[in-house]
Protein backbone atom coordinates (compact mmCIF):
# COMPACT_ATOMS: atom_id res chain seq x y z
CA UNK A 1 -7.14 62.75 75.19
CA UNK A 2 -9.47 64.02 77.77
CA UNK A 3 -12.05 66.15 75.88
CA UNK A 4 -13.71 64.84 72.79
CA UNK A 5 -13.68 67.00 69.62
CA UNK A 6 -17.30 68.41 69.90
CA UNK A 7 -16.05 69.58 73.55
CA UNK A 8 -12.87 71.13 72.04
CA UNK A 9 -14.77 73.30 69.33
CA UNK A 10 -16.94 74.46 72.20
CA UNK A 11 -14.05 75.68 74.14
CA UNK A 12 -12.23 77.13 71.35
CA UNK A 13 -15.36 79.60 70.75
CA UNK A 14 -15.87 80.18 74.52
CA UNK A 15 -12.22 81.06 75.03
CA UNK A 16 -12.01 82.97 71.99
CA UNK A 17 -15.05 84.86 73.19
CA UNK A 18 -13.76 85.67 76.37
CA UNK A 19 -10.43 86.83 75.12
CA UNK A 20 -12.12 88.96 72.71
CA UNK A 21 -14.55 90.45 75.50
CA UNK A 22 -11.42 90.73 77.45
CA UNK A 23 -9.20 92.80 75.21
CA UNK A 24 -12.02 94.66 74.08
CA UNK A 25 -12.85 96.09 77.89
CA UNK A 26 -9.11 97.07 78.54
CA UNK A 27 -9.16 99.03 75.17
CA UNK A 28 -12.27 100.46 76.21
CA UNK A 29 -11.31 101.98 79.52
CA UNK A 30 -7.83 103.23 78.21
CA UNK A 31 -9.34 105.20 75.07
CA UNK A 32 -11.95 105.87 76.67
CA UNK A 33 -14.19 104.48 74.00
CA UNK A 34 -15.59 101.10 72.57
CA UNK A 35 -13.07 99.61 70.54
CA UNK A 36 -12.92 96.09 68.57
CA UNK A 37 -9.37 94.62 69.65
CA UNK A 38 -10.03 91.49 67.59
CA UNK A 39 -8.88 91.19 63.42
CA UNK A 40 -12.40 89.16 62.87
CA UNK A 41 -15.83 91.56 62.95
CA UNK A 42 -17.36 89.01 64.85
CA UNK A 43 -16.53 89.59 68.69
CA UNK A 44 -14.36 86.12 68.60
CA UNK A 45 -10.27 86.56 69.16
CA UNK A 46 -8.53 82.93 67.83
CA UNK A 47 -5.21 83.29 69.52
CA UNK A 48 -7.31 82.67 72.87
CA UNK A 49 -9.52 79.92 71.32
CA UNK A 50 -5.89 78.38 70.42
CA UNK A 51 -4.60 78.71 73.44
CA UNK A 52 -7.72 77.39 75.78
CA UNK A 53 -7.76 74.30 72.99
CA UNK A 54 -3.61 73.87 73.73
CA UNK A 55 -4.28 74.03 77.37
CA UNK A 56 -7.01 71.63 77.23
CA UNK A 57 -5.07 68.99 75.16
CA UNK A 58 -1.45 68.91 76.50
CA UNK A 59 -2.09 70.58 79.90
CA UNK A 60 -4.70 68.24 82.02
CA UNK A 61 -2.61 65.43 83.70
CA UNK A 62 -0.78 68.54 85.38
CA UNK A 63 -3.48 69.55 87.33
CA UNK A 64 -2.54 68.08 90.24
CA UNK A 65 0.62 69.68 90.09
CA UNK A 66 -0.31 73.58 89.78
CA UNK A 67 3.62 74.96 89.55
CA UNK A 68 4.31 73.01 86.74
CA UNK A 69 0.83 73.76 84.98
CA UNK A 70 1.62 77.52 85.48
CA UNK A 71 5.09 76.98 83.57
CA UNK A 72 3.81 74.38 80.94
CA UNK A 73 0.96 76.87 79.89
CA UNK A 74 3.43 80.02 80.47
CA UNK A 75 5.97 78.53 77.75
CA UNK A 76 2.89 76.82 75.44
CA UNK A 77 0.81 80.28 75.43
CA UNK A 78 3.67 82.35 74.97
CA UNK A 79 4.87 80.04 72.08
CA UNK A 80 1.77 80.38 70.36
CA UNK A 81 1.52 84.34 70.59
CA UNK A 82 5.00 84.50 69.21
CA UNK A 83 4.05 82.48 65.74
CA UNK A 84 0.61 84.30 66.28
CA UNK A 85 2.16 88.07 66.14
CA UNK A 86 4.97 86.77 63.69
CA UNK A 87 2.28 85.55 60.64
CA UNK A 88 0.33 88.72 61.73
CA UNK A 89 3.28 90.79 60.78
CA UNK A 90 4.30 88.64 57.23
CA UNK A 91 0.46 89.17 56.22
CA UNK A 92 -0.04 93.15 56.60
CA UNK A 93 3.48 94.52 57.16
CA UNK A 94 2.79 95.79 60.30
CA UNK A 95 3.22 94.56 64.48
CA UNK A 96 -0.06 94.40 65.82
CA UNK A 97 0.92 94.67 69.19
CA UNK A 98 4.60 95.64 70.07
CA UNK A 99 6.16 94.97 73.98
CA UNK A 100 9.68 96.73 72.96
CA UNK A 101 9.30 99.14 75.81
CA UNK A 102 8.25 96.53 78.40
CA UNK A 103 11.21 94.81 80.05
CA UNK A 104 12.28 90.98 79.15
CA UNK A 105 10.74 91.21 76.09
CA UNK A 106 11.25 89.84 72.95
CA UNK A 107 10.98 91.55 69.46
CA UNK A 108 8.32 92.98 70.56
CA UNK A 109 6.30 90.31 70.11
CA UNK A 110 6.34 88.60 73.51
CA UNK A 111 7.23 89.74 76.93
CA UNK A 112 7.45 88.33 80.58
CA UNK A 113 4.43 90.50 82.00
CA UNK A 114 1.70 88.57 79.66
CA UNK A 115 3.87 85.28 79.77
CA UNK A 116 2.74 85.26 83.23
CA UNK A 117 -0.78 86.13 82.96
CA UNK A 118 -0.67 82.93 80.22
CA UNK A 119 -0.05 80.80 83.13
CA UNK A 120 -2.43 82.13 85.43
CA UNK A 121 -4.75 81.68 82.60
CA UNK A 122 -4.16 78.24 82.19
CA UNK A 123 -4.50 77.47 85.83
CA UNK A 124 -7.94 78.79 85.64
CA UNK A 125 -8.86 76.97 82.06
CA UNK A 126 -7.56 73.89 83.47
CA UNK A 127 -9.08 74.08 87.81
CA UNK A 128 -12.03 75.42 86.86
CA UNK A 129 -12.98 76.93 83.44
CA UNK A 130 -12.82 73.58 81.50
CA UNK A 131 -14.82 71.68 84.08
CA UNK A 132 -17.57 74.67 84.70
CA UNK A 133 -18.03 75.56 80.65
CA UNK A 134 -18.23 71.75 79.64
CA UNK A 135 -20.61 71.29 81.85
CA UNK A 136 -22.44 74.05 80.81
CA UNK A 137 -22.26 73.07 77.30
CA UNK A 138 -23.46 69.60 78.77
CA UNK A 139 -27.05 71.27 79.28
CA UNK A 140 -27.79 71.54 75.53
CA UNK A 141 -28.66 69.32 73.97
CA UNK A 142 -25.83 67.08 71.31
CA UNK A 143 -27.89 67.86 68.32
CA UNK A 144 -28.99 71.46 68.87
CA UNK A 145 -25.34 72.06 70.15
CA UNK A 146 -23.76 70.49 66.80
CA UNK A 147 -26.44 72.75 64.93
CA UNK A 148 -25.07 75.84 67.21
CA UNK A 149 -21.23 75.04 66.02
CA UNK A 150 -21.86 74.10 62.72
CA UNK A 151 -23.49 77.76 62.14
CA UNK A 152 -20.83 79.61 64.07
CA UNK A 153 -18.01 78.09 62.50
CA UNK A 154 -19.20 78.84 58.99
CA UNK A 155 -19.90 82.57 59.67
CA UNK A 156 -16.39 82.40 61.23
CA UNK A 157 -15.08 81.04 58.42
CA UNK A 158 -16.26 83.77 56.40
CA UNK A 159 -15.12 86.02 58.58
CA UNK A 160 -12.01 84.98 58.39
CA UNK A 161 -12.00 85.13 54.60
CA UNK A 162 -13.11 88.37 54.77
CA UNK A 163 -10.88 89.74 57.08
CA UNK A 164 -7.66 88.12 55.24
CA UNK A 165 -8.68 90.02 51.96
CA UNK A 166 -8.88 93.33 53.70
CA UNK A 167 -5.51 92.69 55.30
CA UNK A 168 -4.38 91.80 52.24
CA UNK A 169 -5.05 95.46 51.19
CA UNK A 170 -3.42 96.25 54.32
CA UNK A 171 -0.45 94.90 53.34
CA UNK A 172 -0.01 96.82 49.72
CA UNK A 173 -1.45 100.09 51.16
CA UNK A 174 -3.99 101.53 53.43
CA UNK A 175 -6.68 102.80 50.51
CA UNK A 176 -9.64 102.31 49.24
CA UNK A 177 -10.19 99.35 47.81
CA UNK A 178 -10.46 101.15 43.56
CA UNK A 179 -7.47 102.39 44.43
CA UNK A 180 -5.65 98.32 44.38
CA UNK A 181 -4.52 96.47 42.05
CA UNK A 182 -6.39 94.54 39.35
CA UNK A 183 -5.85 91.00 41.51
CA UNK A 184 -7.03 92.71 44.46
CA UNK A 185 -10.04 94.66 43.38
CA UNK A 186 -11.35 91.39 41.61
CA UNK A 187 -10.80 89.46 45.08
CA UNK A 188 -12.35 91.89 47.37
CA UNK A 189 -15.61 92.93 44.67
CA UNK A 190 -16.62 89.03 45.15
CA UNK A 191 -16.75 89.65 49.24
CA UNK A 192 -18.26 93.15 48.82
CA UNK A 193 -15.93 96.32 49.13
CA UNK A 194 -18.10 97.57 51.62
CA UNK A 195 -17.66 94.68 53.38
CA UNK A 196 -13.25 95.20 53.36
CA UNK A 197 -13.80 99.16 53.90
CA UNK A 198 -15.73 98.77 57.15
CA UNK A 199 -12.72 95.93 58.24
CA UNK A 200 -10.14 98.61 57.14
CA UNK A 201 -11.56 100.92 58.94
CA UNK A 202 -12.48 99.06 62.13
CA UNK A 203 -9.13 97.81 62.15
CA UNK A 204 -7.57 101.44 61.85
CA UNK A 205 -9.45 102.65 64.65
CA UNK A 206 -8.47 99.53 66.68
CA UNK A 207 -4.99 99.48 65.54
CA UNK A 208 -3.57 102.99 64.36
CA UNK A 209 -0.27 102.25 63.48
CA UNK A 210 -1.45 99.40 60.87
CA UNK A 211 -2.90 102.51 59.04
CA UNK A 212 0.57 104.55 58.72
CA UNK A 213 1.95 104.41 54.84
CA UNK A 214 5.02 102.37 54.65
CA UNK A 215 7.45 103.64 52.04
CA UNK A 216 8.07 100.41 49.70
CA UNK A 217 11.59 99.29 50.31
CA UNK A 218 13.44 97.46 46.97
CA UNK A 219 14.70 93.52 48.05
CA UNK A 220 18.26 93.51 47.46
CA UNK A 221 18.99 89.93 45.98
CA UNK A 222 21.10 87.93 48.31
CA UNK A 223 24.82 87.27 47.91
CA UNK A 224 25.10 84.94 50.42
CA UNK A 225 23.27 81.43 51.06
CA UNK A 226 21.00 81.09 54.00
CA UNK A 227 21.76 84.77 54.98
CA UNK A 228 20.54 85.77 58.57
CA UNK A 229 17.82 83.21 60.32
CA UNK A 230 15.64 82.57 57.36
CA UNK A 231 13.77 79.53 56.24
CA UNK A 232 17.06 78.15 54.47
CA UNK A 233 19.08 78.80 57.64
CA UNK A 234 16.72 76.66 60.14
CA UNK A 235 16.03 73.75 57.66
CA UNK A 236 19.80 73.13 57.13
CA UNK A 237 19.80 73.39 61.12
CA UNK A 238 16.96 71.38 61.45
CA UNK A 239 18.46 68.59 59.60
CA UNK A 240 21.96 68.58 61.42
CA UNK A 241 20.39 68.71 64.52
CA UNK A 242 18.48 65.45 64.06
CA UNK A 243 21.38 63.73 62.67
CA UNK A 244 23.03 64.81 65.87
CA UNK A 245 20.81 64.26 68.41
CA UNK A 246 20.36 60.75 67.39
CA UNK A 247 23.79 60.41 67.05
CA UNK A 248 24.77 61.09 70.97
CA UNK A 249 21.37 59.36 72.08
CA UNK A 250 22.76 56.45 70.77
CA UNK A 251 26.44 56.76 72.26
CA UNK A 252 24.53 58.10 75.25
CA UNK A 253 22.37 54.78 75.56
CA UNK A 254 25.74 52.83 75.07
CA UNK A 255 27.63 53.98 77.48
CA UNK A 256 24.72 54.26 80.25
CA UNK A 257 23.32 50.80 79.16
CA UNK A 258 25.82 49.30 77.44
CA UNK A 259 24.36 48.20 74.40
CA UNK A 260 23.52 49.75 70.85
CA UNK A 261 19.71 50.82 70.31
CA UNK A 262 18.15 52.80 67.99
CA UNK A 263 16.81 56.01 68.85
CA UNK A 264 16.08 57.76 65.66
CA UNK A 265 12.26 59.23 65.76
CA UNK A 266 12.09 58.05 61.47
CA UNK A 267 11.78 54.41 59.78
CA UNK A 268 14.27 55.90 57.48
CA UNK A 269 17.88 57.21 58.86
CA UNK A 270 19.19 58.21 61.95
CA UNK A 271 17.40 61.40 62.95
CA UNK A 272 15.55 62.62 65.73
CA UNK A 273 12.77 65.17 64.73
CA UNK A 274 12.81 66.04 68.57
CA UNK A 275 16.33 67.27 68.84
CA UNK A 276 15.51 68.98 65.11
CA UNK A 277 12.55 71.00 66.28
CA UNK A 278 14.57 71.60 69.49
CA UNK A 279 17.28 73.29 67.69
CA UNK A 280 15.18 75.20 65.73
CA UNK A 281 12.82 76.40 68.45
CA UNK A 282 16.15 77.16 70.66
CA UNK A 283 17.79 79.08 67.66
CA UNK A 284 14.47 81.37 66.57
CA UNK A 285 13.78 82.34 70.82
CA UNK A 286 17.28 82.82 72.09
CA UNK A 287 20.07 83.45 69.60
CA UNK A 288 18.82 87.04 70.13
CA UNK A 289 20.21 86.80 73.12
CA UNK A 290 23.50 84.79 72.26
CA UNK A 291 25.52 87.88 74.54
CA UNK A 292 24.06 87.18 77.93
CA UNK A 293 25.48 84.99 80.52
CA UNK A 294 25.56 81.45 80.31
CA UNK A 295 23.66 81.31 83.78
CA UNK A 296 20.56 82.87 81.49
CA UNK A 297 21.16 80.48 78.97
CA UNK A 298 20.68 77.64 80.87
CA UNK A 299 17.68 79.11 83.00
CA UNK A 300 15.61 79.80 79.63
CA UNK A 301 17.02 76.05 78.06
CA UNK A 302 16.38 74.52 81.04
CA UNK A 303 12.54 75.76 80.96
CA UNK A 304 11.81 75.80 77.99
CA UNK A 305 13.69 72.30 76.94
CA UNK A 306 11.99 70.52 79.42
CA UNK A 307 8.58 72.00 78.48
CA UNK A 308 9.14 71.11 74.92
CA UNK A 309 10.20 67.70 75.69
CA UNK A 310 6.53 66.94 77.73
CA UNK A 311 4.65 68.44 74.84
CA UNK A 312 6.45 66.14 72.32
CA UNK A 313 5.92 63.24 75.05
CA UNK A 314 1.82 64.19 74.99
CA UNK A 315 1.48 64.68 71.23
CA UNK A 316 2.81 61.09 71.01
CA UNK A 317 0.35 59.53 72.87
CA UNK A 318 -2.20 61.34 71.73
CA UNK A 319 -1.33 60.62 67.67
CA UNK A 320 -0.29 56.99 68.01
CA UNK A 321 -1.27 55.82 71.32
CA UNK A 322 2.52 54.85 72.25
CA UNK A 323 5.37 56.64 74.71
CA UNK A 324 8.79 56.51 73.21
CA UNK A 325 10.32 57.33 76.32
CA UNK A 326 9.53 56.75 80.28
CA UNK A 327 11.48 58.58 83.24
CA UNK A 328 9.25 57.15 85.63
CA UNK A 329 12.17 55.25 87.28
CA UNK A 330 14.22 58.57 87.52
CA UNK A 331 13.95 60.87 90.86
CA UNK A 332 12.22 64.37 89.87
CA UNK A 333 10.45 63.23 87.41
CA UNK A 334 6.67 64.66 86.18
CA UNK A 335 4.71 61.99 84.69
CA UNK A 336 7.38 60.26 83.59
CA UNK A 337 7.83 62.44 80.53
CA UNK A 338 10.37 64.46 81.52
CA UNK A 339 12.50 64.69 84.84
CA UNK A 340 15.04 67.20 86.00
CA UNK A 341 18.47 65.94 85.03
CA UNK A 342 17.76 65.94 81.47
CA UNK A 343 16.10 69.24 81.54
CA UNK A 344 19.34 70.18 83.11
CA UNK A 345 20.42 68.36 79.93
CA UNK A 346 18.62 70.58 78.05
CA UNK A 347 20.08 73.60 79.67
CA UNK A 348 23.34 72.69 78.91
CA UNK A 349 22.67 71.53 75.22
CA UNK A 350 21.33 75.15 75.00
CA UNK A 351 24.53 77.19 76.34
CA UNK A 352 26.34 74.91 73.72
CA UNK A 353 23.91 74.96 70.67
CA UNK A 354 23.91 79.34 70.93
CA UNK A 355 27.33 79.95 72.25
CA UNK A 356 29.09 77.46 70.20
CA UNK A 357 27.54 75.32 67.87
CA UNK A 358 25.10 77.66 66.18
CA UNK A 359 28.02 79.90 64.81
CA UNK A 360 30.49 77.32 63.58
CA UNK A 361 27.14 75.69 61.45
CA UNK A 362 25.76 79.15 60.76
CA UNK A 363 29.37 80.10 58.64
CA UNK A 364 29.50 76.83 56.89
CA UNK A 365 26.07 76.71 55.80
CA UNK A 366 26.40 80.28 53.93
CA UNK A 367 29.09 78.71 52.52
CA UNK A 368 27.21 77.00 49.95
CA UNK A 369 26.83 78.28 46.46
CA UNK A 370 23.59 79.88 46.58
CA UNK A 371 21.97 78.06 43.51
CA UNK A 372 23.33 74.19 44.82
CA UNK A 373 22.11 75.13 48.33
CA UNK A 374 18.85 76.07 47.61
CA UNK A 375 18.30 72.26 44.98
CA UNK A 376 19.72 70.82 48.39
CA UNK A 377 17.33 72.24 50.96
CA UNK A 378 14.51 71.41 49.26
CA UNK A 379 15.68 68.06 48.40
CA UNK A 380 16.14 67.37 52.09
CA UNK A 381 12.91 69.36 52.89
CA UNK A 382 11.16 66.61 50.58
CA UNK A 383 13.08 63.63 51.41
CA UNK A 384 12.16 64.24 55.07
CA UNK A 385 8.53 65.43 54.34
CA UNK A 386 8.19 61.88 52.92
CA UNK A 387 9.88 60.36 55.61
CA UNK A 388 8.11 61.73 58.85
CA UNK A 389 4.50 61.19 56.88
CA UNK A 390 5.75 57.43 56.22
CA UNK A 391 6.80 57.16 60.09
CA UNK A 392 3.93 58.46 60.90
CA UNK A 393 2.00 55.92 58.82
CA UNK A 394 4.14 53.35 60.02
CA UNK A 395 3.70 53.77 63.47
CA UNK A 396 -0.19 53.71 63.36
CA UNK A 397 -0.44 51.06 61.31
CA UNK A 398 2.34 49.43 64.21
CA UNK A 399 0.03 50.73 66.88
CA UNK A 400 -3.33 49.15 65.34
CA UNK A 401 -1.45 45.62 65.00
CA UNK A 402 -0.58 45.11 69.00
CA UNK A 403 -4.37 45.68 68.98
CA UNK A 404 -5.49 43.97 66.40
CA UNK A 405 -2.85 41.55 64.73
CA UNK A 406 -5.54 40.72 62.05
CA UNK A 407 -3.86 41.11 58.26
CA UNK A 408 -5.21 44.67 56.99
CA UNK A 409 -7.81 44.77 54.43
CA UNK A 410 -6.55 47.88 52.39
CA UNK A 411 -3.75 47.97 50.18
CA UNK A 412 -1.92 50.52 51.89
CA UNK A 413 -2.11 48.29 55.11
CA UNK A 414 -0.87 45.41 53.48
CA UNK A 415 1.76 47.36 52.47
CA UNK A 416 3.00 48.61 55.46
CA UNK A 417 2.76 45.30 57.13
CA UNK A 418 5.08 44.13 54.33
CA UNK A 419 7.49 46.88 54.41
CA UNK A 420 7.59 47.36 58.11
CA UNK A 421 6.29 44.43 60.31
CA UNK A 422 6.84 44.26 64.08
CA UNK A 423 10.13 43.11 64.07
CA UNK A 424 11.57 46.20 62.15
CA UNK A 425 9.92 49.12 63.98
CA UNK A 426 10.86 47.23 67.25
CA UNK A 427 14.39 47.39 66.34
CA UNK A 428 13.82 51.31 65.01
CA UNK A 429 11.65 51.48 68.02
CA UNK A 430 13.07 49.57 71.33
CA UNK A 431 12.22 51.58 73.79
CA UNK A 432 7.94 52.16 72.46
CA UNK A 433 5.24 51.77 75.16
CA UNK A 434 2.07 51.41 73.74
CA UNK A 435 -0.90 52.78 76.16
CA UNK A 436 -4.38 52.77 76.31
């Protein structure tokens, strides 16, 4: 990783401070008045903070290739503001922002106009705003500047705590706060009601539609298992989708190389969290638009496969030091972490996966008796909890050994030099690169 950890919190707060200034000058010249855009009282905006951090971890080694740094940080930024403005809406009830009129948009949530100013942004965070902040954050001095962070994070910390408690009035209703219930009016007397009125109210004036009464809507209880997109839904697609990809890897790898290899991303069965995630992220973006032409399938799959696919290639290296796979030998390639014929690959996977393959697995899944589908999922969602934190254990412990081939001292070293020496992750593993 480029940046050390006391450089990333720096960059966090200036990004998060700039976004906040920024947002907070547009609303100001189109109401005419000052306006706090941000959910914290202090003049910080995290989604920005998150994004200049993303940028700054996955995003450097493209700098020399400014295209595909305005398309990585396009997809990455736009990612994020999705989940951002989806937990936003879970918490208080409410969109905080909404792009339904604006054209290619999505949800409301996200929309091509301010996908593109994401990737001019991270052009600029990653040319010149990293470089020119650092080095301005060079000037102080380590110990005065860990003093600096350590007092800003804690005030935004409370800030933060704070802020969630008003929105958790938000949420129930917009009143005042003796007006809640018991829970509530406990929570928000320890942080100071006057504290949650003045964020209630702040947030009103910033955000008047978060302030319109919502009449309370009774749940119908579900008939059907895994109804819709929901949580059940993805982790049954999630699973499939690893068993899958792993599955035509392999057959993949045996007909292009002729030999059998593992290529499952877990010490423990054949899946491939990649192809999982993949799935999943493919399902949640563009099943929405599971009607448009295949040509537009493929375009968005194409982009946003082969965008995933580098990030998963980075996050590897950067977690356990190692490359699981290495296109560097393959024409159009970028970095060797991804190359054009499999995002072409990924394209086609995608046309496939929403066209076809999404509703055959969608009907059988609601098949399932609601009660014995539910035990199931979260049988799976444990058994592979367990299994991706052991692979991940695994793997670092592999990683520290072609560095050190000393026996561990701790137990849980010993352990996994026991249960998985070098001979076993190579064969789960044939294809690792381990790099400096």
């Amino acid at each position: 990783m480029e940046y050390s950890l006391y450089q990333l919190l720096w960059l966090f707060l200036i990004y998060a401070f700039l976004g906040w200034l920024g947002e907070t000058a547009l609303a100001a010249l189109r109401k005419r008045r000052l306006l706090n855009r941000g959910f914290l009282n202090t003049p910080f905006s995290p989604v920005y903070g998150m994004g200049g951090v993303l940028f700054a971890v996955f995003l450097p080694e493209l700098r020399d290739a400014p295209f595909f740094l305005f398309i990585a940080g396009m997809v990455l930024a736009t990612e994020l503001e999705l989940l951002t403005g989806v937990l936003l809406e879970k918490l208080t009830g409410q969109k905080w922002w909404d792009y339904s009129d604006r054209k290619y948009q999505f949800n409301g949530y996200i929309c091509l106009h301010y996908a593109l100013i994401w990737g001019l942004c991270a052009l600029g965070c990653v040319l010149v705003g990293n470089r020119l902040f650092l080095f301005l954050v060079g000037l102080i001095p380590e110990t005065a500047g860990r003093i600096i962070l350590l007092v800003i994070y804690v005030l935004l910390g409370l800030d933060v705590i704070t802020s969630f408690a008003a929105l958790l009035q938000l949420r129930i209703a917009f009143r005042p706060p003796e007006e809640l219930s018991r829970f509530l009016r406990a929570l928000t007397q320890r942080l100071d009601n006057a504290v949650t009125r003045y964020v209630q109210r702040r947030v009103a004036r910033a955000y008047p539609t978060l302030a319109q009464r919502q009449t309370r809507k009774v749940r119908e209880r579900p008939t059907v298992f895994a109804q819709g997109c929901g949580f059940y839904k993805l982790a049954w697609l999630f699973f499939i989708a690893s068993l899958l990809g792993d599955l035509i890897e392999t057959v993949f790898c045996r007909l292009t190389m002729g030999e059998w290899m593992s290529r499952s991303s877990l010490v423990w069965g054949p899946f491939s969290i990649v192809w999982g995630f993949g799935a999943v992220l493919l399902t949640v973006l563009l099943y929405k638009y599971r009607n448009r032409s295949d040509g537009f399938l493929f375009l968005m799959g194409t982009v946003a496969g082969g965008v995933y696919e580098y990030m998963c290639s980075v996050a590897s290296e950067i977690v356990f030091g190692s490359v699981f796979w290495d296109y560097s030998k393959i024409p159009f390639n970028l970095g060797g972490r991804i190359n054009l014929l499999y995002c072409f690959f990924w394209g086609i996977a995608t046309v496939v996966w929403i066209k076809y393959c999404y509703p055959f697995l969608s009907r059988r899944i609601e098949r399932l008796p609601m009660r014995l589908g539910k035990v199931l999922t979260w049988l799976l969602v444990i058994f592979m909890a367990v299994n991706m934190a052991l692979s991940a254990l695994a793997l670092g412990r592999f990683a520290q050994r072609q560095s050190d081939p000393a026996p561990a001292r701790d137990a849980l070293g010993q352990l996994l030099d026991e249960r998985f020496p070098d001979e076993r992750m190579d064969r789960i593993y044939p294809k690792i690169q381990f790099v400096d």
